[in-house]
PDB file of N, CA and C in Angstrom:
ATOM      1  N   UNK A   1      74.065  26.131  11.979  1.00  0.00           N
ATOM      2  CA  UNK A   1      73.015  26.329  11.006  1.00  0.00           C
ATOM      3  C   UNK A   1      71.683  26.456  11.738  1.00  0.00           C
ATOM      4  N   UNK A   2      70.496  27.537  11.572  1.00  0.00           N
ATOM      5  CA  UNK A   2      69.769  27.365  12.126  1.00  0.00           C
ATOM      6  C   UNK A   2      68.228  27.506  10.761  1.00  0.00           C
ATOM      7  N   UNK A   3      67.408  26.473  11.547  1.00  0.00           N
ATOM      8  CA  UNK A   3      66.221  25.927  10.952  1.00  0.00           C
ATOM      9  C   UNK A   3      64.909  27.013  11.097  1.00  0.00           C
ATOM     10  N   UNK A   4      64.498  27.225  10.153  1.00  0.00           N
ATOM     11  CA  UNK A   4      62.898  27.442  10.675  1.00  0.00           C
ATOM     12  C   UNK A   4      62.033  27.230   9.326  1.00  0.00           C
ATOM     13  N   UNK A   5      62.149  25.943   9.203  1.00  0.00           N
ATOM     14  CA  UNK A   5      60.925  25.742   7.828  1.00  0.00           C
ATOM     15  C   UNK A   5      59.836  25.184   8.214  1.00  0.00           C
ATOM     16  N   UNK A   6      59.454  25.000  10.283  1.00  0.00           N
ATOM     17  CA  UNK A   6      58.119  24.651  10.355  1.00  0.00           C
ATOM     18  C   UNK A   6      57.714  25.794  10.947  1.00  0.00           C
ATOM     19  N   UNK A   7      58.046  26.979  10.519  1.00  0.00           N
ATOM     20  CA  UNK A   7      57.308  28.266  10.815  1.00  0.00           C
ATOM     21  C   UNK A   7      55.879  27.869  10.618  1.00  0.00           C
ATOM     22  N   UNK A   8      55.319  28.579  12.014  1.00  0.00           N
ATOM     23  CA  UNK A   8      53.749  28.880  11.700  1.00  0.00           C
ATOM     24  C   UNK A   8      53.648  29.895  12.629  1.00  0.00           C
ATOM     25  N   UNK A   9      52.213  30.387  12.425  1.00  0.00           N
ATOM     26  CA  UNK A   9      51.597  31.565  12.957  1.00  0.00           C
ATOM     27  C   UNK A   9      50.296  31.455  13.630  1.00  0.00           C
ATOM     28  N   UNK A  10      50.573  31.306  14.820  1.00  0.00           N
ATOM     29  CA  UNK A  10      49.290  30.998  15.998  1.00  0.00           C
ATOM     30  C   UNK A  10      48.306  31.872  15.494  1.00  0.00           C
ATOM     31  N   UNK A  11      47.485  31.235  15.857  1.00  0.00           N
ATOM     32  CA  UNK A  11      45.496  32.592  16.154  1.00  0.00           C
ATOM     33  C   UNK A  11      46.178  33.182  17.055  1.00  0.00           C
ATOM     34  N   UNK A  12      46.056  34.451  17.117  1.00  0.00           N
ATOM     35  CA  UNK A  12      45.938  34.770  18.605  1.00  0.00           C
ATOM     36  C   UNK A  12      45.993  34.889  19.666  1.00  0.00           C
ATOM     37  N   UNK A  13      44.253  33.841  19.767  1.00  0.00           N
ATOM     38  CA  UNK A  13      43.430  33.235  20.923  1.00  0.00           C
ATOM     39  C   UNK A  13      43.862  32.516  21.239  1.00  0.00           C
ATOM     40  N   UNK A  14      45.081  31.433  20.501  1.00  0.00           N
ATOM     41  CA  UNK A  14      45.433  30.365  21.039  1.00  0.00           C
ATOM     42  C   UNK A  14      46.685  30.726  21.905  1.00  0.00           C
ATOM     43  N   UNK A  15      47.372  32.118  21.367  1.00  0.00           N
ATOM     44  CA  UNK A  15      48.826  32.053  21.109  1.00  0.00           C
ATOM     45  C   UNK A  15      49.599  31.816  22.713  1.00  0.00           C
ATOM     46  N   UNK A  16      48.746  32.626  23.554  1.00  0.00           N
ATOM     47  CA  UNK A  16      48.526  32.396  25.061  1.00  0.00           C
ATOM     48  C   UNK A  16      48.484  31.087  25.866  1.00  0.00           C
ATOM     49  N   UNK A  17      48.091  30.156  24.947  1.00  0.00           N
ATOM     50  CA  UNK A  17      47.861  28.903  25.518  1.00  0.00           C
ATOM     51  C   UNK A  17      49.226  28.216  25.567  1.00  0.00           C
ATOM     52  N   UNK A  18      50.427  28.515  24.838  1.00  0.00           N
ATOM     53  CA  UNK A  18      51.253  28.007  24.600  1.00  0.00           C
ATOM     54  C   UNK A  18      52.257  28.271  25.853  1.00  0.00           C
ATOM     55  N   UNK A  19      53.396  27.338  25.941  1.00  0.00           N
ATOM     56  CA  UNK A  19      54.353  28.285  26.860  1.00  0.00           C
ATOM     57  C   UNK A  19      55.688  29.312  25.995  1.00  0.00           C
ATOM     58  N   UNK A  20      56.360  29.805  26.408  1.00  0.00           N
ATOM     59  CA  UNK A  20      57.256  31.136  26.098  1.00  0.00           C
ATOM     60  C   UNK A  20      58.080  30.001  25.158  1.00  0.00           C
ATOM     61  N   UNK A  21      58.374  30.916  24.178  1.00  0.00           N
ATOM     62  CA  UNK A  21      59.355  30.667  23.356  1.00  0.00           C
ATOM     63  C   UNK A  21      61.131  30.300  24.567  1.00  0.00           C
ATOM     64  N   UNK A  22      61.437  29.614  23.716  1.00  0.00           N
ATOM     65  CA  UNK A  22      63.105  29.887  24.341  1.00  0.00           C
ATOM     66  C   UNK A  22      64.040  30.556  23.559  1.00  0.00           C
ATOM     67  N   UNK A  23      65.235  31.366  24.228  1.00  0.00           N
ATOM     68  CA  UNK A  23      65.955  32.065  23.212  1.00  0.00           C
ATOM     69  C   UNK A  23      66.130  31.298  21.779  1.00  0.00           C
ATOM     70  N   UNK A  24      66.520  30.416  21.974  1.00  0.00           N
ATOM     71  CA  UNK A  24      67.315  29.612  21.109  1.00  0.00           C
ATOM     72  C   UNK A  24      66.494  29.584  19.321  1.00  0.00           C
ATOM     73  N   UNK A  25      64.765  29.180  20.180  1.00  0.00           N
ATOM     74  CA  UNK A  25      63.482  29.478  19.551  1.00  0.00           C
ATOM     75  C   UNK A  25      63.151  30.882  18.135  1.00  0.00           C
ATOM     76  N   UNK A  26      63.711  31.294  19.682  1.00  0.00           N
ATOM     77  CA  UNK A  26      63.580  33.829  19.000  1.00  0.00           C
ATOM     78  C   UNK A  26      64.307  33.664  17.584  1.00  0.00           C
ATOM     79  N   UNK A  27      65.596  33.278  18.554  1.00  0.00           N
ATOM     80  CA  UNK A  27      66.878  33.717  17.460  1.00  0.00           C
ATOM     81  C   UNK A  27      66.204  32.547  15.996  1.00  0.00           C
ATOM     82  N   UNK A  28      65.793  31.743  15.749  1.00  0.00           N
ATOM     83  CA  UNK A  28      65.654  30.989  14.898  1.00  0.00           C
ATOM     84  C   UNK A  28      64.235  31.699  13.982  1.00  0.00           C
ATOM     85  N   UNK A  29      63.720  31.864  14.506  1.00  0.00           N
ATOM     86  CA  UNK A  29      62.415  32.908  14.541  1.00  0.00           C
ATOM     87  C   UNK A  29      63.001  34.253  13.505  1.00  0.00           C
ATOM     88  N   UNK A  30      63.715  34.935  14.098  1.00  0.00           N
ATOM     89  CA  UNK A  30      64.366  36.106  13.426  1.00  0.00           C
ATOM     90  C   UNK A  30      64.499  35.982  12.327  1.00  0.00           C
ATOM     91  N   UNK A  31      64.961  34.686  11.477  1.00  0.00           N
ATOM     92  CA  UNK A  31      65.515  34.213  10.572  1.00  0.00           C
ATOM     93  C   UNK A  31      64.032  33.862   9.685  1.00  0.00           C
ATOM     94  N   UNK A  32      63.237  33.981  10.178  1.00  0.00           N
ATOM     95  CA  UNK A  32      62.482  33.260   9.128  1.00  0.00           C
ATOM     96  C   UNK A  32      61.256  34.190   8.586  1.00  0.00           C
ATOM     97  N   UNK A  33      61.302  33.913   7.192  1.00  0.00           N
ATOM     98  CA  UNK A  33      59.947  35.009   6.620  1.00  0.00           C
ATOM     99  C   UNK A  33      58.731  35.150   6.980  1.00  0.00           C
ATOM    100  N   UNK A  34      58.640  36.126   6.955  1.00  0.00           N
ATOM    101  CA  UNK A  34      57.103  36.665   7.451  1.00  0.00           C
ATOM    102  C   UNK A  34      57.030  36.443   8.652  1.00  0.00           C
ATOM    103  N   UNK A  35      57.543  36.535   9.786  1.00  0.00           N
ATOM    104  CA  UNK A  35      57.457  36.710  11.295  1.00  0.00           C
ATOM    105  C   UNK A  35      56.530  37.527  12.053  1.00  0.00           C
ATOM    106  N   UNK A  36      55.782  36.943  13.114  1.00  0.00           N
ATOM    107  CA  UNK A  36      54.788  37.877  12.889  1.00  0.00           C
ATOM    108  C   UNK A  36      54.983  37.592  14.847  1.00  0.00           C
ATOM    109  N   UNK A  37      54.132  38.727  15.315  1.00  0.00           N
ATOM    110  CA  UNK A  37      54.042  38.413  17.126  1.00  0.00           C
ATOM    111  C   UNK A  37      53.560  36.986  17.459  1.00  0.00           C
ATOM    112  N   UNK A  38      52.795  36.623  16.755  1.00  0.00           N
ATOM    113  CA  UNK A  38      52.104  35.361  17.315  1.00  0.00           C
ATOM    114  C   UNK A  38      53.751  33.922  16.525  1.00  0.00           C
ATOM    115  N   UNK A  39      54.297  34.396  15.987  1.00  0.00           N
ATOM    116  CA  UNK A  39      54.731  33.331  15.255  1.00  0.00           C
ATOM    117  C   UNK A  39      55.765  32.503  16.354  1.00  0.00           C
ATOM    118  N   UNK A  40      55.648  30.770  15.534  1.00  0.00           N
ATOM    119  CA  UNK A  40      56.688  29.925  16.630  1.00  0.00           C
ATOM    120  C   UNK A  40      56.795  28.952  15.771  1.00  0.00           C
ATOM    121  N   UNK A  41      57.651  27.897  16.183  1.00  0.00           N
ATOM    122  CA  UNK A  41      58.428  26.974  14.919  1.00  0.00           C
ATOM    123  C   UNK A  41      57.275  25.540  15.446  1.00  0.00           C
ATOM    124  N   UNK A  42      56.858  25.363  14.312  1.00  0.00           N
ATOM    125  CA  UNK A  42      55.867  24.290  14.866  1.00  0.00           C
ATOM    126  C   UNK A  42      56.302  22.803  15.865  1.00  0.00           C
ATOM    127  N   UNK A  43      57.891  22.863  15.274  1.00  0.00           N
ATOM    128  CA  UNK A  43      58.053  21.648  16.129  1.00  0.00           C
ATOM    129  C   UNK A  43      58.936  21.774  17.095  1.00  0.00           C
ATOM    130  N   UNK A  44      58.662  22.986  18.015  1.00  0.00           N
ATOM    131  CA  UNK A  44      58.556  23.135  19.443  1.00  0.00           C
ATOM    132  C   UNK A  44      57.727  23.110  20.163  1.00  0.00           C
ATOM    133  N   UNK A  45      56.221  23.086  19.474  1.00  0.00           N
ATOM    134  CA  UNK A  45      54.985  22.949  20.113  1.00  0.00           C
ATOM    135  C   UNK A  45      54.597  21.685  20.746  1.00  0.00           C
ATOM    136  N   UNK A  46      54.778  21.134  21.789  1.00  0.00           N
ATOM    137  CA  UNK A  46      54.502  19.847  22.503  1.00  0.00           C
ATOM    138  C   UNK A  46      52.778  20.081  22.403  1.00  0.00           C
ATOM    139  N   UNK A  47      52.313  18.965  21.577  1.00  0.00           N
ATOM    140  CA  UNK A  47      50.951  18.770  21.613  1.00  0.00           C
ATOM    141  C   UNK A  47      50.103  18.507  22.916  1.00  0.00           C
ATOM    142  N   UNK A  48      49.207  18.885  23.497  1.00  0.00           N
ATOM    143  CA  UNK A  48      48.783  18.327  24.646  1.00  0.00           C
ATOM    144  C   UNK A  48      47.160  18.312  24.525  1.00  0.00           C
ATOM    145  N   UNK A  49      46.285  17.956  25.276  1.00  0.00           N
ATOM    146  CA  UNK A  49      44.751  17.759  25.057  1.00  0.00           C
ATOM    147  C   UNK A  49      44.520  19.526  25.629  1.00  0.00           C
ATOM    148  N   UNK A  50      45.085  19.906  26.192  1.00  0.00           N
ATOM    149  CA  UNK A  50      44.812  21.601  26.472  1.00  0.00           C
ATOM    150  C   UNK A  50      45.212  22.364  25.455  1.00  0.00           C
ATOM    151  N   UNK A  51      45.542  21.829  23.948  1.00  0.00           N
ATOM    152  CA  UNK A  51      45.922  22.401  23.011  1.00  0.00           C
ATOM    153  C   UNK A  51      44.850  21.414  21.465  1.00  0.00           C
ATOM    154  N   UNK A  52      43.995  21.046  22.092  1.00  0.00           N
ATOM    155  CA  UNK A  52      43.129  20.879  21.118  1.00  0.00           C
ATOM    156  C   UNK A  52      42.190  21.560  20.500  1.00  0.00           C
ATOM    157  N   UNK A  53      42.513  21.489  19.384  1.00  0.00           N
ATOM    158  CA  UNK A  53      41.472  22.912  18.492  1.00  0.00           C
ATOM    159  C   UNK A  53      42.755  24.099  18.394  1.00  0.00           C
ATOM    160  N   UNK A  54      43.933  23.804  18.598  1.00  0.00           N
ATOM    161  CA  UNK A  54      45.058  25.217  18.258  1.00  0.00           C
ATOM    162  C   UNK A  54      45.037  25.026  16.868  1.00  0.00           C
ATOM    163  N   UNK A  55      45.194  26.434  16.248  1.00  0.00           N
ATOM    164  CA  UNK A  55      44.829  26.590  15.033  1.00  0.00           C
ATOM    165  C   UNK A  55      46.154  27.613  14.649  1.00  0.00           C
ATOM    166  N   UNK A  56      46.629  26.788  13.541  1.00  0.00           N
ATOM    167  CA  UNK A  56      48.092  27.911  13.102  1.00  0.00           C
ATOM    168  C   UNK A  56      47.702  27.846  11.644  1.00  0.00           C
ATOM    169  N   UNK A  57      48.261  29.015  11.076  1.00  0.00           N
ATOM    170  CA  UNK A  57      48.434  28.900   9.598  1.00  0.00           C
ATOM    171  C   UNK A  57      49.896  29.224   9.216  1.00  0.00           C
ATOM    172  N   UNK A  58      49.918  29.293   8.242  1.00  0.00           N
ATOM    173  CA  UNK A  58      51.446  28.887   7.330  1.00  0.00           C
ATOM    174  C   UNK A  58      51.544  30.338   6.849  1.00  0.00           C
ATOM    175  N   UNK A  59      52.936  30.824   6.884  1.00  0.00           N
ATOM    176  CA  UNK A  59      53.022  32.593   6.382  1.00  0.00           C
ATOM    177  C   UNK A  59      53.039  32.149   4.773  1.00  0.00           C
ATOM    178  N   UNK A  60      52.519  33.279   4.049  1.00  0.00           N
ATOM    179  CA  UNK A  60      51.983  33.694   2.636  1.00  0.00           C
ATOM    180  C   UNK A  60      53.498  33.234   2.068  1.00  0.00           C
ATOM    181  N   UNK A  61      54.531  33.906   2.880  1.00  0.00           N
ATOM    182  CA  UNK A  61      55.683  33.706   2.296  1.00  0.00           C
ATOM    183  C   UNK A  61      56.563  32.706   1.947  1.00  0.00           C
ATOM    184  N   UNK A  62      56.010  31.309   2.855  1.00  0.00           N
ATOM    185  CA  UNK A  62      56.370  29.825   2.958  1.00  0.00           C
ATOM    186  C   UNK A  62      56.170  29.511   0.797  1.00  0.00           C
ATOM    187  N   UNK A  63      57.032  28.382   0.848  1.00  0.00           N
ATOM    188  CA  UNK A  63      57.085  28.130  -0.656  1.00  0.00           C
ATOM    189  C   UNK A  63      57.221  26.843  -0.493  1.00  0.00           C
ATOM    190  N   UNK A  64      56.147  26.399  -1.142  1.00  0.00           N
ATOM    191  CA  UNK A  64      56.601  24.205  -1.358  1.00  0.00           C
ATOM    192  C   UNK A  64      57.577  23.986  -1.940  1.00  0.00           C
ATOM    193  N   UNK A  65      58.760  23.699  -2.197  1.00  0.00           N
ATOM    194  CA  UNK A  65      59.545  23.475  -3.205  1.00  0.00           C
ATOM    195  C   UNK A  65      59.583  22.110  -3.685  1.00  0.00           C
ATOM    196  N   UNK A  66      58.616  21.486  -3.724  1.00  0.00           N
ATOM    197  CA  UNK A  66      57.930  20.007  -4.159  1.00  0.00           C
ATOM    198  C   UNK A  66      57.105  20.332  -5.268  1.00  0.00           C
ATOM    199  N   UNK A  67      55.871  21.572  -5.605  1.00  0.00           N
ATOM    200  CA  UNK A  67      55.112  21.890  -5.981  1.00  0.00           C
ATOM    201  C   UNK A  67      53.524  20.756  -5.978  1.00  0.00           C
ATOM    202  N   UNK A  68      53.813  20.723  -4.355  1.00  0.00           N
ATOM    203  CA  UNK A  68      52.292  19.659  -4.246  1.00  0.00           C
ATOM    204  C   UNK A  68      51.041  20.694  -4.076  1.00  0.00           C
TER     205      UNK A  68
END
């Protein structure tokens, strides 16, 4: 089964700052709506102080199914 409901979509400017996706990453990626060049699953992103101020937003296509 593969996951991608912490899709997000880097700036950019940031998207560089990050390191390379891993296959495993792509293929999970493929799967998920609204995919975009900058896009990556948020919780592969290891937070670090050289990643302060990274700025992602959420694709249009994401849906709460909570309705918060």
């Amino acid at each position: 089964m593969a996951c991608s409901t912490c899709h997000v979509i880097v700036e950019a400017a940031d998207f560089a700052k990050l390191p390379e996706a891993t296959e495993m990453e792509e293929d999970m990626l493929d799967l998920a709506a609204g995919a975009r060049k900058t896009s990556r699953l948020a919780c592969q992103i290891t937070l670090t102080a050289a990643l302060d101020g990274l700025t992602v937003h959420l694709p249009i296509e994401s849906h709460n199914m909570q309705n918060l």
